[in-house]
Protein backbone atom coordinates (compact mmCIF):
# COMPACT_ATOMS: atom_id res chain seq x y z
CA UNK A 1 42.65 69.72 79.84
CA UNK A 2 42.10 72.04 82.67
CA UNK A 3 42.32 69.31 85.52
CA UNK A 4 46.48 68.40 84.42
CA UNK A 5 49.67 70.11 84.69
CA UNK A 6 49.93 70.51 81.04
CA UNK A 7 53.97 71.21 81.28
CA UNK A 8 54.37 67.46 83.16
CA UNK A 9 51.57 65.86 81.17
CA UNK A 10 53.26 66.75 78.09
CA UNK A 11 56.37 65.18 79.00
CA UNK A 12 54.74 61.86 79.32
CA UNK A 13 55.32 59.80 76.38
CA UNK A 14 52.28 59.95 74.49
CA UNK A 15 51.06 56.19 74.59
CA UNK A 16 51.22 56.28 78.71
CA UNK A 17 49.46 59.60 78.35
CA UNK A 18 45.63 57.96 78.67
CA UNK A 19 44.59 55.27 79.51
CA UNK A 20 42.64 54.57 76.31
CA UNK A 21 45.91 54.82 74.18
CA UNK A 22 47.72 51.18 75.64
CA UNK A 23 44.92 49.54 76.33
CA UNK A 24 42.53 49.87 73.22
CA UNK A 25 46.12 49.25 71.00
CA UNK A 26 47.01 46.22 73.86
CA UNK A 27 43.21 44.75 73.66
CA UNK A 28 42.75 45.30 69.40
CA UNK A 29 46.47 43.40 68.87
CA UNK A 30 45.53 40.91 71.27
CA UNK A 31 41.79 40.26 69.78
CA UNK A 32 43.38 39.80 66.21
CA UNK A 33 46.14 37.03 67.47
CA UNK A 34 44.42 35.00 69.91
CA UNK A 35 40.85 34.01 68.10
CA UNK A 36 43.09 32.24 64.86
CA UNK A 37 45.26 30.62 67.56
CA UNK A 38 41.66 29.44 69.72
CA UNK A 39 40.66 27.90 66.13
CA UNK A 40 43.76 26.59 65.02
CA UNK A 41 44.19 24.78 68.14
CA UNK A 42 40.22 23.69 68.59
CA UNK A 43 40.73 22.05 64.95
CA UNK A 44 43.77 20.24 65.82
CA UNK A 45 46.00 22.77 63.60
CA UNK A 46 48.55 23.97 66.78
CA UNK A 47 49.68 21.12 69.02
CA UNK A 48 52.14 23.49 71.03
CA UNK A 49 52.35 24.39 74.41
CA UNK A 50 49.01 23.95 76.78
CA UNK A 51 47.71 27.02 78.32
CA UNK A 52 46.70 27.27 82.37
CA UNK A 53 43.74 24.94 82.74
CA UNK A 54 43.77 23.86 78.68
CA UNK A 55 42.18 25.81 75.78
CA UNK A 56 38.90 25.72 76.11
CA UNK A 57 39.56 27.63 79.39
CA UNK A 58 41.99 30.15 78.31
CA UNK A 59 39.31 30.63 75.66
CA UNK A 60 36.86 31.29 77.35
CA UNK A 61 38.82 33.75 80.29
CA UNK A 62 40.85 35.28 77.90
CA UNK A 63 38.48 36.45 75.76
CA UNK A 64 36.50 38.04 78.81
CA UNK A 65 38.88 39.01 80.99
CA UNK A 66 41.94 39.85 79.05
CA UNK A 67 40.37 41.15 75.74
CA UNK A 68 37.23 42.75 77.07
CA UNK A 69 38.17 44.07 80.38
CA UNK A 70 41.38 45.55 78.93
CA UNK A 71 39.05 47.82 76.28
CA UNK A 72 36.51 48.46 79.40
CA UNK A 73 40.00 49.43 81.57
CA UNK A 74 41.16 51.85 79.16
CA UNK A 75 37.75 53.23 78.09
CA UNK A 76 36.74 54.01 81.94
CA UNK A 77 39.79 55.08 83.29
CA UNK A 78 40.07 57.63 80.49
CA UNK A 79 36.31 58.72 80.81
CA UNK A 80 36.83 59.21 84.91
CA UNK A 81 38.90 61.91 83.93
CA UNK A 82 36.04 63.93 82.21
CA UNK A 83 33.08 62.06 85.02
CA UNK A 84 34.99 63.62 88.04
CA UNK A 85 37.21 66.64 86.88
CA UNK A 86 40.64 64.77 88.65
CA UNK A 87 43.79 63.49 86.78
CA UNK A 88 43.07 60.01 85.18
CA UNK A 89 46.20 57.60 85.84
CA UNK A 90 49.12 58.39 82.87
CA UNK A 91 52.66 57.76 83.11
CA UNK A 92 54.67 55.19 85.58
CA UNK A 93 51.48 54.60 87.11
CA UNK A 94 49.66 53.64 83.60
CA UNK A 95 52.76 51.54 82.79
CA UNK A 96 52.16 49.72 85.79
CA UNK A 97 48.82 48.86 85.02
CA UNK A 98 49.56 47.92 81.55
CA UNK A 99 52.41 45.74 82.74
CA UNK A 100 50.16 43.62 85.22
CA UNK A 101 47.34 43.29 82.10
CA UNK A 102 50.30 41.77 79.88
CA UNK A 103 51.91 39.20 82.79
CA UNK A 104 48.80 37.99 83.42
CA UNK A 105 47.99 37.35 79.64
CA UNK A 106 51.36 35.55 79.05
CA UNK A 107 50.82 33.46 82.16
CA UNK A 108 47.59 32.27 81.20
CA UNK A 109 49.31 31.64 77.15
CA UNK A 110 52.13 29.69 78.80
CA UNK A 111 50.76 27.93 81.10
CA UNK A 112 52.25 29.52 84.64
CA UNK A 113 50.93 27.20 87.47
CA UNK A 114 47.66 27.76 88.62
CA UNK A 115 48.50 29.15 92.24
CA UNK A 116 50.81 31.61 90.99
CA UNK A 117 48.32 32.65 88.24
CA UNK A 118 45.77 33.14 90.43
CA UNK A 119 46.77 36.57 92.42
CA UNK A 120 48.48 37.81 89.25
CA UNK A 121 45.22 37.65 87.04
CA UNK A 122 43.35 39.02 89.73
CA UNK A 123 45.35 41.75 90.29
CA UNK A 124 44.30 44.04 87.09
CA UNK A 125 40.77 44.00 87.80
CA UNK A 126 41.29 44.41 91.43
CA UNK A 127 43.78 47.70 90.78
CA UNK A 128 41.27 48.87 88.21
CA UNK A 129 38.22 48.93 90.18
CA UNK A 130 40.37 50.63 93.37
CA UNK A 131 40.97 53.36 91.02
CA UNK A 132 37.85 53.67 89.88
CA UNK A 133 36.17 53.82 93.36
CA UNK A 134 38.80 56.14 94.65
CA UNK A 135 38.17 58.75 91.76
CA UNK A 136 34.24 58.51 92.08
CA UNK A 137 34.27 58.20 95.72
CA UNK A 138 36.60 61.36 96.02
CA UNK A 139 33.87 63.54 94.70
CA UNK A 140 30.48 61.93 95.49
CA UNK A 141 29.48 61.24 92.06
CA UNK A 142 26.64 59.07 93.12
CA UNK A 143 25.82 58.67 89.50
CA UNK A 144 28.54 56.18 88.38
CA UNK A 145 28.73 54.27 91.41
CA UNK A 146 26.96 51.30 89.93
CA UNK A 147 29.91 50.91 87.78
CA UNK A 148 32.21 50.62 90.35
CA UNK A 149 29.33 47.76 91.57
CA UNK A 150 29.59 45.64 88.75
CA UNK A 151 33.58 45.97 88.43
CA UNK A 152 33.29 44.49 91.78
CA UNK A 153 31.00 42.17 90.83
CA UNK A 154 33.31 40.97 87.74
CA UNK A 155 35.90 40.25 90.02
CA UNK A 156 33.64 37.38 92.19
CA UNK A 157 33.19 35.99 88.57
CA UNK A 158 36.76 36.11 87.92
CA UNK A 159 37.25 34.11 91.06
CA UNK A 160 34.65 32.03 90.26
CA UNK A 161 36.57 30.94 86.84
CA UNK A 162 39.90 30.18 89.38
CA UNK A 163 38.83 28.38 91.50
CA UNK A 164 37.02 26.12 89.07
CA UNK A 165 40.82 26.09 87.10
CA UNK A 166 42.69 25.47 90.48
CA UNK A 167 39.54 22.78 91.57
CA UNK A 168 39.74 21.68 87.91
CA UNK A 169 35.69 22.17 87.73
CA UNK A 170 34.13 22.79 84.26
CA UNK A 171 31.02 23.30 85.68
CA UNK A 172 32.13 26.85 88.55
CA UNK A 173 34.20 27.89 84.96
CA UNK A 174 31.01 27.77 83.14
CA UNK A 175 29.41 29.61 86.36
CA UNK A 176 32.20 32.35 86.39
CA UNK A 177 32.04 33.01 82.67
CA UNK A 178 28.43 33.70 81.99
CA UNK A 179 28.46 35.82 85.05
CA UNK A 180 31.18 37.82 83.96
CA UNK A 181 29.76 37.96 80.07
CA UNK A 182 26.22 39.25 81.64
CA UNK A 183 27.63 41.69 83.61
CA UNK A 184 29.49 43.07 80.72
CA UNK A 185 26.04 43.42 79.12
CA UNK A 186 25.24 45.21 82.11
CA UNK A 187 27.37 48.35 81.55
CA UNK A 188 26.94 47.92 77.83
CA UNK A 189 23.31 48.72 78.70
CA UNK A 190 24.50 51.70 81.19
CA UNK A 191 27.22 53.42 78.88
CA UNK A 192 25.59 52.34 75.83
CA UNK A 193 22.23 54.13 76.69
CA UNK A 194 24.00 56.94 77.49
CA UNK A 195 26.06 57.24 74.77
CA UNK A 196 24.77 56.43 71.45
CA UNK A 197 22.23 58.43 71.85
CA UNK A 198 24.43 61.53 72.22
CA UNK A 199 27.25 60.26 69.06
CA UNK A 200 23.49 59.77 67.29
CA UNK A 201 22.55 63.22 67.83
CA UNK A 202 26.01 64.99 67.38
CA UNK A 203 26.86 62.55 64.51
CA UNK A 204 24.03 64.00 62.52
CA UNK A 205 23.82 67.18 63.68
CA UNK A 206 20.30 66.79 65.22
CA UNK A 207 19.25 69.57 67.51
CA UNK A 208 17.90 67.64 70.34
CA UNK A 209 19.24 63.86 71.56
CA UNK A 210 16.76 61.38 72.24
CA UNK A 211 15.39 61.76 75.65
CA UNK A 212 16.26 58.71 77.65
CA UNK A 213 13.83 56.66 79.68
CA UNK A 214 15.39 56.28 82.66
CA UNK A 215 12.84 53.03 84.35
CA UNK A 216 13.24 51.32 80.69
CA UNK A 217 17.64 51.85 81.09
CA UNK A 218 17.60 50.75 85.09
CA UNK A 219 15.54 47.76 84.40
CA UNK A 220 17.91 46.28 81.78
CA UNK A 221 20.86 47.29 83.75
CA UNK A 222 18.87 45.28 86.97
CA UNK A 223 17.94 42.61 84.38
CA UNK A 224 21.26 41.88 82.88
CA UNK A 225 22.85 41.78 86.63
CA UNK A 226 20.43 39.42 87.61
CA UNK A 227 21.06 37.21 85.04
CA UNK A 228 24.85 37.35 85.98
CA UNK A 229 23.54 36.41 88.98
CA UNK A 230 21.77 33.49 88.02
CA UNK A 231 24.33 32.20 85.99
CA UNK A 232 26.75 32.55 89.04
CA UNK A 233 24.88 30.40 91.37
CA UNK A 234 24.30 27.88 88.46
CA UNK A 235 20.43 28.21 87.99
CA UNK A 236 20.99 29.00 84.32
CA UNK A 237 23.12 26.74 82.63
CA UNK A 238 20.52 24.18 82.15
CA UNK A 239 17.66 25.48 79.81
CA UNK A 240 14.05 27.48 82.67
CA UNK A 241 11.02 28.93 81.28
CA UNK A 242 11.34 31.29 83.81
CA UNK A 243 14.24 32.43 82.75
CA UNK A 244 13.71 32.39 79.28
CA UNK A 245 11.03 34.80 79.91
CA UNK A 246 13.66 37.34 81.57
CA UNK A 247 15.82 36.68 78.43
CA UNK A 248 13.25 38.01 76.37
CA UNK A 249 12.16 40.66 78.42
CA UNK A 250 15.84 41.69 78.05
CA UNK A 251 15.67 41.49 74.42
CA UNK A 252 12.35 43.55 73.80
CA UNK A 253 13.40 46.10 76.23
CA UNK A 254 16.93 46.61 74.15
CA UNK A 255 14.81 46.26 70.78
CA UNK A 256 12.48 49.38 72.07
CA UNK A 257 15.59 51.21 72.68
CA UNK A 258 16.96 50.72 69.65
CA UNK A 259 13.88 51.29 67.61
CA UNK A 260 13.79 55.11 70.24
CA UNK A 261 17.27 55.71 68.76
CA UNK A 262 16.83 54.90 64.77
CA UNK A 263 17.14 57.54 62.73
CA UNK A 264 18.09 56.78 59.04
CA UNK A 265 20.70 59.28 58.80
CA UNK A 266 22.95 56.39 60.45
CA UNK A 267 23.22 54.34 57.36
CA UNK A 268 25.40 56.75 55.87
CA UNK A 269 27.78 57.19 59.06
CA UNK A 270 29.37 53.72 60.19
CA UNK A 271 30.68 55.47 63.43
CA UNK A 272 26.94 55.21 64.13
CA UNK A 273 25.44 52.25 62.12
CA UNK A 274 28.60 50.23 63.64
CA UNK A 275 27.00 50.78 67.34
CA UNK A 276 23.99 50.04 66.43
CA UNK A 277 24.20 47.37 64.90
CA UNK A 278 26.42 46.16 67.62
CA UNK A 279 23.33 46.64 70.06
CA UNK A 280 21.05 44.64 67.82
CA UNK A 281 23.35 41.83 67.68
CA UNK A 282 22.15 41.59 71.59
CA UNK A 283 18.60 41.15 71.10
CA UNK A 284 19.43 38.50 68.53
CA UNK A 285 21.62 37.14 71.26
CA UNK A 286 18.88 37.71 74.28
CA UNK A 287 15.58 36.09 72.20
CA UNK A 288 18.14 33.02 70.74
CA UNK A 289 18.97 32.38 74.60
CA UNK A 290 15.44 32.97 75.24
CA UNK A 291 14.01 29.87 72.19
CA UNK A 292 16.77 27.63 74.17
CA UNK A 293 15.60 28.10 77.65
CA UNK A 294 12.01 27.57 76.21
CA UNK A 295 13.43 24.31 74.58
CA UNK A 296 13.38 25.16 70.83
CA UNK A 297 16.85 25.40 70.53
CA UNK A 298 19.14 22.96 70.66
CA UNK A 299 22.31 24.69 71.31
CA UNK A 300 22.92 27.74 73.13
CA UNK A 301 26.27 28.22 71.56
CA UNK A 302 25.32 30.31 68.84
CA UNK A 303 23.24 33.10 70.84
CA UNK A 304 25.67 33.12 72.98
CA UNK A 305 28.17 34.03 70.52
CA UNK A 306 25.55 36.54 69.04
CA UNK A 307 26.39 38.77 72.07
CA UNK A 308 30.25 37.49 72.79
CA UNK A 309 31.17 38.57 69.60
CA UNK A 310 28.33 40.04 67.29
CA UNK A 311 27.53 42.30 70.30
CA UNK A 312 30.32 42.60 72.72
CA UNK A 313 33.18 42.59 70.23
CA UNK A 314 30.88 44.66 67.98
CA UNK A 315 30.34 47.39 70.49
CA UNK A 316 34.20 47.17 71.09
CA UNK A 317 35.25 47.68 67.65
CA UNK A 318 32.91 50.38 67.30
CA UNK A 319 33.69 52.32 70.05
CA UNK A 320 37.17 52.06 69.77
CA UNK A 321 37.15 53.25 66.37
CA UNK A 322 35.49 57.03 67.61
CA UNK A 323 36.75 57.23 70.94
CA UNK A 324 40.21 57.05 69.45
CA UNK A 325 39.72 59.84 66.76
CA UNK A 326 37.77 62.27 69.61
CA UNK A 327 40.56 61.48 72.27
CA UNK A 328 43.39 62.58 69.58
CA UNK A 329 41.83 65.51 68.75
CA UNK A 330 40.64 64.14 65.56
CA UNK A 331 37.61 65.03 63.55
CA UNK A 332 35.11 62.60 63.73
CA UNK A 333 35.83 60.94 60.48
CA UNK A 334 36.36 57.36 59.75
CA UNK A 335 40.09 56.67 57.92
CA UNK A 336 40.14 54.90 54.68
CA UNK A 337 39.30 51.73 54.41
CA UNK A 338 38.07 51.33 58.32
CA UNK A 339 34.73 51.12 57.07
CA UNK A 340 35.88 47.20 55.61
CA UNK A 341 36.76 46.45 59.19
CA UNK A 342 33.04 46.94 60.50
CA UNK A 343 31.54 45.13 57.32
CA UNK A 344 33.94 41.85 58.01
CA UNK A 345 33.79 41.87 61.62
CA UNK A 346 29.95 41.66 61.06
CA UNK A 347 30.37 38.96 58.43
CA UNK A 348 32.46 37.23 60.53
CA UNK A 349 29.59 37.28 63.68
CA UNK A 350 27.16 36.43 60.90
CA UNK A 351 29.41 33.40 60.04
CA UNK A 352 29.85 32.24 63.39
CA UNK A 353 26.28 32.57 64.47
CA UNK A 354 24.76 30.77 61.42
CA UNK A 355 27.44 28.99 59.35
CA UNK A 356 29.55 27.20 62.14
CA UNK A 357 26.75 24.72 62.99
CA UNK A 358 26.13 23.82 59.24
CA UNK A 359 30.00 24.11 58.78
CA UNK A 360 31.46 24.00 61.88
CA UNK A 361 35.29 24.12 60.64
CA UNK A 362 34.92 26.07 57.49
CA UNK A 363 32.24 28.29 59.52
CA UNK A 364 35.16 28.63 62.55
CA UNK A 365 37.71 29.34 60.07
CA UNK A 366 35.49 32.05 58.12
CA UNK A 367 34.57 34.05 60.91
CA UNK A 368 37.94 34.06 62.41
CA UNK A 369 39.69 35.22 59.41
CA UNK A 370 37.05 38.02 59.28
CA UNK A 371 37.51 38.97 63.25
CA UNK A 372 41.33 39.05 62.87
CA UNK A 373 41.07 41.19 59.32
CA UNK A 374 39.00 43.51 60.80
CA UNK A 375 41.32 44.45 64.05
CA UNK A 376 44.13 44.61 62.28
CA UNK A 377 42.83 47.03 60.37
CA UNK A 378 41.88 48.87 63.31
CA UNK A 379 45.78 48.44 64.49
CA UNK A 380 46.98 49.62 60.84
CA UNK A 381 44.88 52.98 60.47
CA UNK A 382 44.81 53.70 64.53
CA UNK A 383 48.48 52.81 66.19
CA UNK A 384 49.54 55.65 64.73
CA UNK A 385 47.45 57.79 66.34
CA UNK A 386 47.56 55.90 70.25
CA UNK A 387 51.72 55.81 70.33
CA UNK A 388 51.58 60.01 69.01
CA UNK A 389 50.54 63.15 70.16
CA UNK A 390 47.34 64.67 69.45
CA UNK A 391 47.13 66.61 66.53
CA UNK A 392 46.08 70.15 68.32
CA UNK A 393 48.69 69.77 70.92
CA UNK A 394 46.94 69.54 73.83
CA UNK A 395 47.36 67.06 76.70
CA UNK A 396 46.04 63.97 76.58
């Protein structure tokens, strides 16, 4: 509030105001349309138009780099506001941002040739991360560099999934994806550890937050990059002891955390047991990749969609849910019936973990039906708040 000229930021329309506002309303609309349409055409239910490169890769990218990155755009470039004391991007500049996010999304849905797709998608990630960099770098925050370093690094897996579109190679899309998924883990381990502690402690009223351990934090932020890595260069699509070792490392190093953080006042707030439970979701995720990579698994599917959507998705939805009432001036209380939206999404990652082996259409369809319900309950109870003013009139 004290970093703006609150007569011009006023004047803004309010959804161009943060950046949190279009692209958490962008991202949760998106989420709830695209998952029923990835199902209805993997069943044989939509016979339409193709997207760039098929389904199975807009799948796959989309769900990454348009859904994800779009909540991780508006979540940092709202939070670099607060990080570095400087005006966060609002306005014509915001619009602009927004506008590249949304032509790359319908060129992907509609199937814009390859080489013209290519610099577009590209483009938001690559503006995003400049902004980033410039804000940080402008006043030495040392701190949240590493951010800005695996941005960067999301945008070699981004090219990694192009090329392999343009080159028409499954295997470098594979590559690009995993990379990009693990390095989204990454900064889920960096922001997460920083702040679910702190909603713990001020959701509860404790008097002191859990202190953090800062070797135990930087070694699964190091451990998560290096499996990026590993996926990247293709040394872990095929099932390595080794490796299955560092997947479980992973996994008992988030479990310790976790266990550090519980306190049983949570189960009464689901602002809190919402991001928790998001966070276990990834050591079910890291020790089910860990069983395949030892060879006791015979799929790595559903792990994999223990973090992609128990996890990932889970953390989203979660964090979107607070961040949204804080940002708006709100109190810190969950609207009606946005409590139903965390209990389906989760039935919905339980049904798609479990149930879509035994049952893989009915399992599909179940868990997609849940994931749509519960963001467009999100959209229902929170639009109204992005696309207004908040509530004690100041900017923002």
């Amino acid at each position: 509030m004290q970093v703006v000229d609150r007569r011009k930021a006023l004047s803004i329309p309010p959804i161009w105001r943060l950046a949190f506002r279009p692209f958490f309303l962008a991202g949760a609309v998106f989420a709830l349309l695209t998952i029923p349409l990835w199902v209805a055409a993997w069943t044989g239910l939509w016979s339409g138009f193709q997207p760039t490169g098929g389904w199975l890769a807009w799948h796959r990218h989309e769900m990454l780099f348009g859904f994800a990155m779009a909540i991780v755009a508006g979540f940092l470039l709202t939070a670099v506001q607060t990080w570095t004391g400087q005006a966060a991007p609002s306005g014509n500049c915001l619009i602009g941002v927004a506008l590249v996010w949304l032509a790359a999304r319908l060129g992907w849905l509609f199937g814009l040739p390859a080489p013209l797709l290519v610099p577009l998608d590209l483009l938001f990630l690559l503006v995003v991360t400049w902004m980033m960099a410039r804000m940080l770098w402008a006043v030495r925050q040392q701190r949240n560099y590493p951010i800005v370093a695996v941005l960067t690094l999301m945008i070699g897996a981004n090219v990694l999934i192009l090329v392999g579109v343009l080159q028409g190679k499954d295997a470098l899309q594979r590559q690009g994806v995993l990379a990009g998924l693990w390095l989204v883990a990454a900064l889920m381990s960096l922001i997460g550890g920083r702040v679910i502690p702190f909603f713990t402690q001020r959701g509860l009223g404790r008097q002191e937050q859990v202190k953090a351990w800062p070797w135990l934090d930087w070694s699964l932020l190091a451990g998560s990059a290096l499996i990026a890595i590993l996926h990247a260069v293709g040394v872990a699509l095929a099932p390595e002891a080794l490796i299955g070792v560092l997947f479980l490392a992973i996994g008992l190093g988030h479990l310790l955390r976790l266990v550090r953080w519980y306190d049983a006042g949570i189960r009464e707030v689901p602002l809190l047991w919402s991001l928790h439970l998001a966070m276990l979701w990834l050591v079910v995720a890291c020790f089910g990749l860990a069983l395949w990579h030892f060879g006791l698994l015979v799929q790595s599917s559903p792990a994999l969609h223990a973090f992609t959507v128990g996890s990932m998705s889970g953390l989203i939805l979660a964090m979107i849910a607070r961040v949204t009432l804080g940002h708006t001036g709100r109190p810190l209380q969950l609207p009606a019936g946005v409590v139903w939206a965390f209990v389906l999404f989760n039935l919905g990652a339980f049904a798609r973990v479990f149930l879509s082996t035994l049952w893989p259409v009915a399992g599909l369809w179940l868990s997609a039906s849940c994931w749509a319900l519960a963001f467009a309950i999100y959209v229902w109870r929170y639009a109204p708040m992005l696309v207004s003013a908040r509530v004690d009139g100041h900017p923002g």
